[in-house]
Protein backbone atom coordinates (compact mmCIF):
# COMPACT_ATOMS: atom_id res chain seq x y z
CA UNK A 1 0.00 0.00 0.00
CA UNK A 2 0.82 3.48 -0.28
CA UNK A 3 0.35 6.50 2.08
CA UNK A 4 -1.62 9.26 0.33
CA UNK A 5 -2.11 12.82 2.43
CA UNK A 6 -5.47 14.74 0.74
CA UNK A 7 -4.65 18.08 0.67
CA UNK A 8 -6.40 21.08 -0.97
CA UNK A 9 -4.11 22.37 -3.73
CA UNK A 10 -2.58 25.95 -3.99
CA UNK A 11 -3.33 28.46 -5.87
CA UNK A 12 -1.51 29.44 -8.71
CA UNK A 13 -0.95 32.78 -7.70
CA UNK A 14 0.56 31.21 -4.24
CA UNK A 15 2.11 28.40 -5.63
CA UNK A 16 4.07 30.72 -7.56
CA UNK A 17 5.58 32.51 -4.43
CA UNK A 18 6.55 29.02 -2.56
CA UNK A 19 10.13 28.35 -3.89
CA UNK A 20 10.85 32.74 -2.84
CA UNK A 21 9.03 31.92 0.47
CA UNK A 22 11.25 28.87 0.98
CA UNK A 23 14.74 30.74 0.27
CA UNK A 24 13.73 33.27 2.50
CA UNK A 25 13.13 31.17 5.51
CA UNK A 26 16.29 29.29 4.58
CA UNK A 27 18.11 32.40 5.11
CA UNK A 28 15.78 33.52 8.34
CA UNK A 29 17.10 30.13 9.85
CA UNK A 30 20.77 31.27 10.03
CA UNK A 31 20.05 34.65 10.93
CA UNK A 32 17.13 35.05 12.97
CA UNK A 33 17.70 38.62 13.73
CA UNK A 34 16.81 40.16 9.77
CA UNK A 35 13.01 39.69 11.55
CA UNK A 36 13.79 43.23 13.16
CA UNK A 37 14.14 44.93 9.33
CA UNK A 38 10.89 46.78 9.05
CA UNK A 39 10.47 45.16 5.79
CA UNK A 40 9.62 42.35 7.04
CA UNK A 41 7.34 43.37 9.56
CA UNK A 42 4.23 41.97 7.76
CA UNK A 43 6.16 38.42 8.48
CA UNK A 44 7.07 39.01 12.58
CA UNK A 45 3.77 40.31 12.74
CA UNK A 46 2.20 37.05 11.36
CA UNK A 47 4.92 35.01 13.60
CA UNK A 48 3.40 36.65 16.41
CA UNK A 49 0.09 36.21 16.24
CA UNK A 50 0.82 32.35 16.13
CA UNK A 51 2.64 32.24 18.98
CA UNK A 52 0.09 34.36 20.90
CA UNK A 53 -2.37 31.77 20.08
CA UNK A 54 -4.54 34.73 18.47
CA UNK A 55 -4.16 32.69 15.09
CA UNK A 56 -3.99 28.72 15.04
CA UNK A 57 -2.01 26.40 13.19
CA UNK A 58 -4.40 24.17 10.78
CA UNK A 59 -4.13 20.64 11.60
CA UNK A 60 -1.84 18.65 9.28
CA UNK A 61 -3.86 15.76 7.04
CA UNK A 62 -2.84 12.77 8.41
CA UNK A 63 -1.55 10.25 5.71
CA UNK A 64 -4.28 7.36 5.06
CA UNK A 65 -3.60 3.97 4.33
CA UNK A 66 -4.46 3.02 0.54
CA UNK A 67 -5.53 -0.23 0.50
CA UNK A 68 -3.95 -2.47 -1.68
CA UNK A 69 -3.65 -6.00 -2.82
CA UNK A 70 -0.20 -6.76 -1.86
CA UNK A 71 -0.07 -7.66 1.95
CA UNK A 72 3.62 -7.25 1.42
CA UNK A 73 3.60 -3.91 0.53
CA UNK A 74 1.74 -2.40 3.32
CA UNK A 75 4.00 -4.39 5.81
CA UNK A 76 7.16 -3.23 4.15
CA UNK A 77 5.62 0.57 4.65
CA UNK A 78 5.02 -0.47 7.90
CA UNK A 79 8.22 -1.07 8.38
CA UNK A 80 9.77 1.79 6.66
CA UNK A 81 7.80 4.30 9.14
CA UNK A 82 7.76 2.53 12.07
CA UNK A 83 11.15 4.76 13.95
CA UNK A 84 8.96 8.07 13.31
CA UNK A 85 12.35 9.63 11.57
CA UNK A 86 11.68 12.48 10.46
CA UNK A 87 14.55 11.95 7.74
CA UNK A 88 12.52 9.38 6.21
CA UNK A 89 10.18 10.53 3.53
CA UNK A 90 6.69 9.82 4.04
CA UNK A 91 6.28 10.65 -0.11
CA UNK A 92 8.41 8.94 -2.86
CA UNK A 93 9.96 12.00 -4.81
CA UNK A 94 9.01 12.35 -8.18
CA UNK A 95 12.09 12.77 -10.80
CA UNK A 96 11.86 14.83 -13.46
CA UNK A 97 13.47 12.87 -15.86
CA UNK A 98 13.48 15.82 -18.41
CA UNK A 99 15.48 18.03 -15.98
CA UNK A 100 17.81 15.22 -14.97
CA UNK A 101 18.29 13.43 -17.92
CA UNK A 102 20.46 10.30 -18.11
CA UNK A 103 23.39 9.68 -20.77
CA UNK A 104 23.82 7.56 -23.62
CA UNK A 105 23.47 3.69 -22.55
CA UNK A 106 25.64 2.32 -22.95
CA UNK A 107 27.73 4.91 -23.12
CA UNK A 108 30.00 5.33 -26.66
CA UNK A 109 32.98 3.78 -27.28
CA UNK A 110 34.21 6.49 -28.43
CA UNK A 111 34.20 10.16 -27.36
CA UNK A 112 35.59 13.12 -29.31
CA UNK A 113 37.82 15.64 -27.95
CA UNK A 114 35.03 17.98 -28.05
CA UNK A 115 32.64 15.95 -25.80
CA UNK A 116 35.58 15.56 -23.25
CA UNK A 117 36.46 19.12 -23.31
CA UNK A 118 32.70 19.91 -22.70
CA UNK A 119 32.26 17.13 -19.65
CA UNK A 120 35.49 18.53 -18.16
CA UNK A 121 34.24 21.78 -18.02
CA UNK A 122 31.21 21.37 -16.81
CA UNK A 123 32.01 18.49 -14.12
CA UNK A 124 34.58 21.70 -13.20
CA UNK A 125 32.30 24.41 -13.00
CA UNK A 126 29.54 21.94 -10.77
CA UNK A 127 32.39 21.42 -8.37
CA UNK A 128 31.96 25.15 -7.67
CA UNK A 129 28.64 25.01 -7.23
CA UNK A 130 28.50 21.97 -5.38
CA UNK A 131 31.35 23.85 -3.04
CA UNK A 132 28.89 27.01 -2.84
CA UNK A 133 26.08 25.30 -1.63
CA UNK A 134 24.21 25.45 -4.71
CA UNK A 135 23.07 21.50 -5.27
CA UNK A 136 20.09 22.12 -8.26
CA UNK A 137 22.08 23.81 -10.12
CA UNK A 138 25.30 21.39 -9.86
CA UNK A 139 23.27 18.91 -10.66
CA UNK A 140 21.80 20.54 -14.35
CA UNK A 141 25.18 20.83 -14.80
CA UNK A 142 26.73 17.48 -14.45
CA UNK A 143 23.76 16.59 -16.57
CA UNK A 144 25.21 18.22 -19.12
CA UNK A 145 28.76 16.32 -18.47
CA UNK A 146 26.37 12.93 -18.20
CA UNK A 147 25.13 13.02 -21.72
CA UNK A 148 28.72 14.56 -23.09
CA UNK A 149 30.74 11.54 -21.54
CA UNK A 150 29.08 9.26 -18.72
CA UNK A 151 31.09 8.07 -16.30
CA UNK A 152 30.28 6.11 -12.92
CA UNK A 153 32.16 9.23 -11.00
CA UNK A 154 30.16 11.71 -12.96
CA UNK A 155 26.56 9.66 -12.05
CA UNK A 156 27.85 9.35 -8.48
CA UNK A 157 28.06 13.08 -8.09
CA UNK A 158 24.78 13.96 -9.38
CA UNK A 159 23.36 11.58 -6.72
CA UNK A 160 25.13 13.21 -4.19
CA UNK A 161 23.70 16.32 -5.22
CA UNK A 162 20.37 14.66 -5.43
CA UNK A 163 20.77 13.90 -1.74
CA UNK A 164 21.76 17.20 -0.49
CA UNK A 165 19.58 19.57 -2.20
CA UNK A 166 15.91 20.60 -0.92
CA UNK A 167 13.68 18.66 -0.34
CA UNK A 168 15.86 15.35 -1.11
CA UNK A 169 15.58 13.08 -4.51
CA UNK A 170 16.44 9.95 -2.90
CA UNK A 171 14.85 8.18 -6.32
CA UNK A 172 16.42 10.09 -8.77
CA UNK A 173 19.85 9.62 -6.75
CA UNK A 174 19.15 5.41 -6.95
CA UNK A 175 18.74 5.57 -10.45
CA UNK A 176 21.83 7.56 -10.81
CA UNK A 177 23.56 4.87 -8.22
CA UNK A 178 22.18 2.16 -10.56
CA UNK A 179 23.74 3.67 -13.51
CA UNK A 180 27.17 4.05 -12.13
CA UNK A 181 27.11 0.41 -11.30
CA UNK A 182 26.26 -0.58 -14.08
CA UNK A 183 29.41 1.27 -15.37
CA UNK A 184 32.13 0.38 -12.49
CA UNK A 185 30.09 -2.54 -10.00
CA UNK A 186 33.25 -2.00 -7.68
CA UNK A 187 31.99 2.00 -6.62
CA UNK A 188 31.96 2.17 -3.04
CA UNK A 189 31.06 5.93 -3.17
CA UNK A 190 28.27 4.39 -5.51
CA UNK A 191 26.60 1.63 -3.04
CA UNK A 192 27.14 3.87 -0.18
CA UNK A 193 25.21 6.70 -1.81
CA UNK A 194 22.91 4.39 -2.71
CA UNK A 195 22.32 2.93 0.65
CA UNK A 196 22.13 6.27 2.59
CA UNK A 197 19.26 6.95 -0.30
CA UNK A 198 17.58 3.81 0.86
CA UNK A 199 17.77 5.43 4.02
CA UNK A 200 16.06 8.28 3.50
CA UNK A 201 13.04 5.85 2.03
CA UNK A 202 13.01 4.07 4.89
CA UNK A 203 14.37 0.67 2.93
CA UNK A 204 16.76 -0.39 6.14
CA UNK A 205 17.06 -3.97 4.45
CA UNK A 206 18.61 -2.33 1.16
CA UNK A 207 20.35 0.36 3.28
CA UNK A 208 22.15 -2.00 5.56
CA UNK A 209 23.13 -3.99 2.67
CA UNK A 210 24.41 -0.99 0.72
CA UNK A 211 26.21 0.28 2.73
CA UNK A 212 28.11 -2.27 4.09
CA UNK A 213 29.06 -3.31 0.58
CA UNK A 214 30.49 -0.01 0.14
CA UNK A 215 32.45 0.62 3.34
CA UNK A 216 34.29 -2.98 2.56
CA UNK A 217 35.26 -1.93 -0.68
CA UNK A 218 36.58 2.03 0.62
CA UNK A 219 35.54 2.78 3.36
CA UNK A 220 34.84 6.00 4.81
CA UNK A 221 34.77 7.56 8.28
CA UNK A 222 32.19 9.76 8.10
CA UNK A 223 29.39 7.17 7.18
CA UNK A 224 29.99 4.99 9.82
CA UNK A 225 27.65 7.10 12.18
CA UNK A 226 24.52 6.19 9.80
CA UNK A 227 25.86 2.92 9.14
CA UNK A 228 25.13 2.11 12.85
CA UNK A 229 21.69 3.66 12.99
CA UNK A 230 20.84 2.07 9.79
CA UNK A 231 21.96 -1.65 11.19
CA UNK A 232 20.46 -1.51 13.86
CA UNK A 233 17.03 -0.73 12.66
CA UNK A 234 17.53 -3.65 10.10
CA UNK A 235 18.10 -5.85 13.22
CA UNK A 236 15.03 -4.80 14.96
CA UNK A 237 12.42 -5.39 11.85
CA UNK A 238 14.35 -8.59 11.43
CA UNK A 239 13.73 -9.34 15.02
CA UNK A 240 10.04 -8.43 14.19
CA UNK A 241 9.44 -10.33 11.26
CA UNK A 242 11.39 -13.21 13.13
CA UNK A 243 8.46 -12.67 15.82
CA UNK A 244 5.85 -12.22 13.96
CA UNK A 245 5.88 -15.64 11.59
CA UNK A 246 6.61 -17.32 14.67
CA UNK A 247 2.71 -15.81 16.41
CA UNK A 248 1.66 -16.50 12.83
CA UNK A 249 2.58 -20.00 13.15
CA UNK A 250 1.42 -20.58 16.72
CA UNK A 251 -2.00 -19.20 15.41
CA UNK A 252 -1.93 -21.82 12.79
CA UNK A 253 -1.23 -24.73 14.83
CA UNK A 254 -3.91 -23.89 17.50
CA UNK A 255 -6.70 -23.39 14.45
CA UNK A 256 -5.35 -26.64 13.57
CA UNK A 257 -5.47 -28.32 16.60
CA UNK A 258 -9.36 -26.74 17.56
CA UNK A 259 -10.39 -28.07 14.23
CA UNK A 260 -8.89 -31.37 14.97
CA UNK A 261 -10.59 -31.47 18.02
CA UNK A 262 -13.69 -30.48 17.11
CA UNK A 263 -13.62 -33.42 14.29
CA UNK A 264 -12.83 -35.67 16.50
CA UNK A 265 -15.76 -34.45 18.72
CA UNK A 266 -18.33 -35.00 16.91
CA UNK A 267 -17.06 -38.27 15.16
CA UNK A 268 -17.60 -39.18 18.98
CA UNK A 269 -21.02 -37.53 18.84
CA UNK A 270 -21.63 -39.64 16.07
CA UNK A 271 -20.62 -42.88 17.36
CA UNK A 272 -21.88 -42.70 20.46
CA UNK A 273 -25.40 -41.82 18.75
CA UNK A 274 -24.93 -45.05 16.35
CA UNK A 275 -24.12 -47.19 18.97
CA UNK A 276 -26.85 -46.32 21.73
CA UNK A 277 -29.48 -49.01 21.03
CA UNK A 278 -32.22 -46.52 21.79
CA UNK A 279 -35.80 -47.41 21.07
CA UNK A 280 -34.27 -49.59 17.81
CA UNK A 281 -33.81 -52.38 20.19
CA UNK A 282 -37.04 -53.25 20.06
CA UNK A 283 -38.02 -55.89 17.38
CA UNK A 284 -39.03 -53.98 14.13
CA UNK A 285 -37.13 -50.83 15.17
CA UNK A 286 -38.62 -47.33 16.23
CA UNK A 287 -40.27 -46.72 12.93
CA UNK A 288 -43.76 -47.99 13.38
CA UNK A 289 -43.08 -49.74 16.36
CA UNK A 290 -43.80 -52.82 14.51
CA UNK A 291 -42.55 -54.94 17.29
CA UNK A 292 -46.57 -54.03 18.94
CA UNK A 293 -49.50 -55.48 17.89
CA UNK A 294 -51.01 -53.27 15.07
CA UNK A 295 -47.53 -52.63 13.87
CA UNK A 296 -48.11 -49.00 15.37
CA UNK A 297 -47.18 -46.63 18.37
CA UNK A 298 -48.96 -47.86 21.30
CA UNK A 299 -50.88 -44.86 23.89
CA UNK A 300 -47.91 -43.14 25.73
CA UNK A 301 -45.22 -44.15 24.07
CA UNK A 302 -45.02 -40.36 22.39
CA UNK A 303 -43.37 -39.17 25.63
CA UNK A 304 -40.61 -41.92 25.48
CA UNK A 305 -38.21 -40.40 23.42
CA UNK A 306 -38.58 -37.01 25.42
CA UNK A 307 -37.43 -38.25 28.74
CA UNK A 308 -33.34 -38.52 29.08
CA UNK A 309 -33.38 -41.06 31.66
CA UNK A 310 -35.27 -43.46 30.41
CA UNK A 311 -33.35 -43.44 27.35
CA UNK A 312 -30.40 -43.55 29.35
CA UNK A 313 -31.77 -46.55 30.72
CA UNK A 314 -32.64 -48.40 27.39
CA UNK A 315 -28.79 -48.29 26.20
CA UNK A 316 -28.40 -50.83 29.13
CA UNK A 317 -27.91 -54.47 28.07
CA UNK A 318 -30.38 -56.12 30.70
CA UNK A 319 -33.17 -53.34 30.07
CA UNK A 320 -33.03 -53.89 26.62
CA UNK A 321 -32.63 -57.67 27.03
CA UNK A 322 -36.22 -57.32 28.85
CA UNK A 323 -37.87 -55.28 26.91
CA UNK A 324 -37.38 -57.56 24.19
CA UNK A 325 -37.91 -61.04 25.74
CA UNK A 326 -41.17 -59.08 27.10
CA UNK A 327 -41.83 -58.98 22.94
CA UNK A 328 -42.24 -62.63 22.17
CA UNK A 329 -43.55 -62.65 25.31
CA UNK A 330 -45.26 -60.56 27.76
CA UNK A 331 -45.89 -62.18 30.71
CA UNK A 332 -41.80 -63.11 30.86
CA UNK A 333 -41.55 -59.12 32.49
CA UNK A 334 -42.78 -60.75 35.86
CA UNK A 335 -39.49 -62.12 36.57
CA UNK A 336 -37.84 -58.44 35.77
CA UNK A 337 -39.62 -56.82 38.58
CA UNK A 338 -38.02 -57.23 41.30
CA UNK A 339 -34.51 -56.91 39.55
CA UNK A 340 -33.06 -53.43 40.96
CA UNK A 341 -32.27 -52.49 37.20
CA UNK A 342 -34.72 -53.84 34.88
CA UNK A 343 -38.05 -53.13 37.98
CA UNK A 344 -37.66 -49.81 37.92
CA UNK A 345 -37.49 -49.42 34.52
CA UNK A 346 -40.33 -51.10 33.69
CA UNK A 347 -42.94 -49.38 36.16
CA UNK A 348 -41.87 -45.79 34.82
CA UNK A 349 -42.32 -47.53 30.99
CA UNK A 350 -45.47 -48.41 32.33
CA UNK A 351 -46.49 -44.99 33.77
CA UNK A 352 -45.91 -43.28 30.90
CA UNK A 353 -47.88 -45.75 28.76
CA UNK A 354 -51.18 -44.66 30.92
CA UNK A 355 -50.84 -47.69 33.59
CA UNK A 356 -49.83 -50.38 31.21
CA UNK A 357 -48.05 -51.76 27.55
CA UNK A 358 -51.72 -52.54 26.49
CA UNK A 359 -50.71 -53.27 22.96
CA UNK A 360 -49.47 -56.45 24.72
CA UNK A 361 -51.58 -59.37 25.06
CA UNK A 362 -52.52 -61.00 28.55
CA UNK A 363 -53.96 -58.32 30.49
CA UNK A 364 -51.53 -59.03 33.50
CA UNK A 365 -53.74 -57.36 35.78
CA UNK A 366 -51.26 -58.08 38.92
CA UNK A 367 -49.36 -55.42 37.96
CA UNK A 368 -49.31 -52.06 39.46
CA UNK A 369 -51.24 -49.34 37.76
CA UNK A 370 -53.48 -52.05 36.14
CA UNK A 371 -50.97 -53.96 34.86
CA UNK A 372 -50.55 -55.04 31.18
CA UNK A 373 -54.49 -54.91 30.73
CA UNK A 374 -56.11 -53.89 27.81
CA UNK A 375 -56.50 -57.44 26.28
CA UNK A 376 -58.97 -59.47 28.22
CA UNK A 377 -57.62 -62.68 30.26
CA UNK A 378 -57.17 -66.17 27.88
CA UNK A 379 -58.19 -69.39 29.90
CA UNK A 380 -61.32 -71.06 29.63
CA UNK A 381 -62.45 -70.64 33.19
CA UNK A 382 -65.82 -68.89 34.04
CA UNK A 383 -66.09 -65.37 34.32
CA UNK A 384 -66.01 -63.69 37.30
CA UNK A 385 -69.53 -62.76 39.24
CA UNK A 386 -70.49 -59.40 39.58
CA UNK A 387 -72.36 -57.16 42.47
CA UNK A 388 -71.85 -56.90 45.97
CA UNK A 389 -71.50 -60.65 47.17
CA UNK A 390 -68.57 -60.91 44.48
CA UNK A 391 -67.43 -57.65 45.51
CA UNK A 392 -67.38 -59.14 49.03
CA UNK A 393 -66.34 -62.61 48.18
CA UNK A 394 -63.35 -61.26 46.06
CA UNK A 395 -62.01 -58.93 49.42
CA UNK A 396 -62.41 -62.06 51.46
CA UNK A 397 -59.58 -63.80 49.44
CA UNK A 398 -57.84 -63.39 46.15
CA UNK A 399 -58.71 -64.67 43.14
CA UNK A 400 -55.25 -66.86 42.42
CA UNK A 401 -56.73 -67.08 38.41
CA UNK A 402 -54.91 -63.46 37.73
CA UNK A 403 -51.63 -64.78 38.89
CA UNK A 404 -51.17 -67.15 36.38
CA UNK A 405 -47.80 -68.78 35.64
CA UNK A 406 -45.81 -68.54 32.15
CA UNK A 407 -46.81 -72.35 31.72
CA UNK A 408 -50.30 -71.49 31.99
CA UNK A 409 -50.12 -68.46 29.60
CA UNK A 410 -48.32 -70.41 27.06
């Protein structure tokens, strides 16, 4: 990504005054006193007012993020700003290529007398100006040197005017950089101009490399200062990028390892659902209950598959075991009821079937709630007499025909 700062443009008729305004404070900065020549009242008077809070500074547009495909690029601008130096350019330069042009690549073989005499004099006369201060206009000059005769000395001068002058052409002094190079790959003053370019942009990675290049082919004293700064930077973002795969990994692993788990979670959902025998223990499966007379689902059995613990209790071996024998044949439950796992079982079955299974056959009156009834008793025996002697006669002692055996029923 790239950082763009919206600003309202100038006027022309201001715009025109900027590179005046800029000289003058230029000078103003190394002598501060020429603010006391009534000429320049109109200016202490407007200095004045600022510091007197009477007139306030407009804020500065902060620089927005333009978003951008390239991940890479907004973490390498990241990077580049993240020391808040205020030598490093928050806005590539833009090189007028016109202005600055570059020689003749590659450069001729040969060069006429005329074309030397002409570089020589003019890489001459931008020594002077180079000497006085005057960097823009050394620069036009060794231009004209460039395209006379190019040389990787000649490039490596314009780049260091490139980085001196106001405000700084740290681009158009790489390209320059890059063109010497090209000519002589062993210029140290060329790599370490380059790198203290890279510098300026913020590139610490390029810089570092640069400019150590350049100080182990000559090396010179008075770039070992930003040679320091610049290596040092390049071993923090390296220390950041170091840290910052390794988080990247850890995240990773640990989506890796929750998704693993929670595969693993329900493929023991799943088994544990395929292997509870549920209500499909029971001949004929849930669907239909086919396993009861009429092949459907008998009175209270809607509620079954509603309460937890009596599905809990049907994935037990000797419930189910029951509940099946008690399939083929009814009255074999009566031996289940006093069993501690199976009794219990059964009487809640029964109470939420309305007081009995009475899909089954054999009434099983004996049992509590009513039993099994629904089905009148089999046997051939004569039915019971009604009205108050039988009501009578049947408190006085129990009629032994309801407690029949299995034998019998069978």
């Amino acid at each position: 990504s790239c950082l763009v700062v919206f600003v309202m443009p100038l006027p022309p008729s201001v715009a025109s005054h900027v590179t005046s305004a800029s000289k003058l404070v230029d000078v103003l900065k190394n002598d501060v006193d020429l603010l006391a020549d009534p000429e320049l009242s109109f200016l202490r008077s407007f200095i004045e007012s600022f510091l007197s809070g009477s007139v306030k500074m407009p804020p500065i547009p902060k620089p927005e993020a333009q978003k951008d495909s390239s991940h890479e690029d907004s973490a390498a601008d990241a990077e580049r700003l993240s020391f808040n130096d205020p030598e490093v350019l928050a806005v590539g330069d833009v090189v007028d290529v016109v202005e600055y042009a570059m020689g003749p690549d590659p450069p001729p073989e040969d060069v006429s007398e005329a074309d030397m005499d002409k570089a020589s004099t003019a890489k001459m006369e931008a020594a002077d100006l180079m000497a006085a201060g005057n960097y823009e206009a050394a620069a036009k000059t060794l231009t004209k040197a460039i395209q006379a005769m190019p040389s990787a000395l000649t490039y490596a001068r314009r780049a260091e005017c490139f980085l001196k002058m106001k405000p700084k052409k740290p681009n158009a002094a790489i390209r320059d950089c890059d063109a010497a190079l090209k000519l002589n790959p062993d210029s140290g003053k060329s790599l370490r101009l380059r790198g203290t370019a890279h510098r300026f942009l913020g590139n610490w990675e390029a810089a570092s490399k640069d400019l150590a290049q350049g100080q182990a082919i000559d090396f010179d004293d008075a770039v070992q200062t930003m040679q320091k700064l610049v290596d040092e930077r390049w071993h923090e973002i390296r220390s950041r990028r170091s840290a910052a795969a390794a988080a990247k990994r850890d995240a990773e692993l640990e989506e890796r390892r929750k998704a693993a788990a929670e595969a693993a979670r329900k493929a023991e959902e799943a088994k544990s659902s395929s292997s509870m025998p549920g209500m499909g223990g029971f001949p004929g499966g849930m669907p239909g209950m086919g396993g009861f007379p009429g092949g459907g689902m008998p009175p209270g059995m809607e509620g079954l598959m509603n309460d937890p613990e009596l599905m809990a209790a049907m994935s037990n071996p000797k419930v189910m075991a029951a509940m099946t024998s008690a399939m083929s044949n009814p009255a074999s439950l009566m031996q289940y009821m006093s069993d501690p796992e199976v009794g219990p079982v059964l009487t809640k079955l029964m109470g939420k079937m309305g007081g009995g299974m009475g899909g089954m056959p054999g009434g099983m009156g004996g049992m509590p709630g009513g039993g099994f009834g629904g089905a009148p008793p089999t046997g051939g025996g004569p039915a019971p007499a009604s009205g108050p002697a039988a009501d009578a006669g049947a408190s006085a002692a129990p009629d032994n025909s309801t407690f029949c055996s299995v034998e019998e029923i069978d």
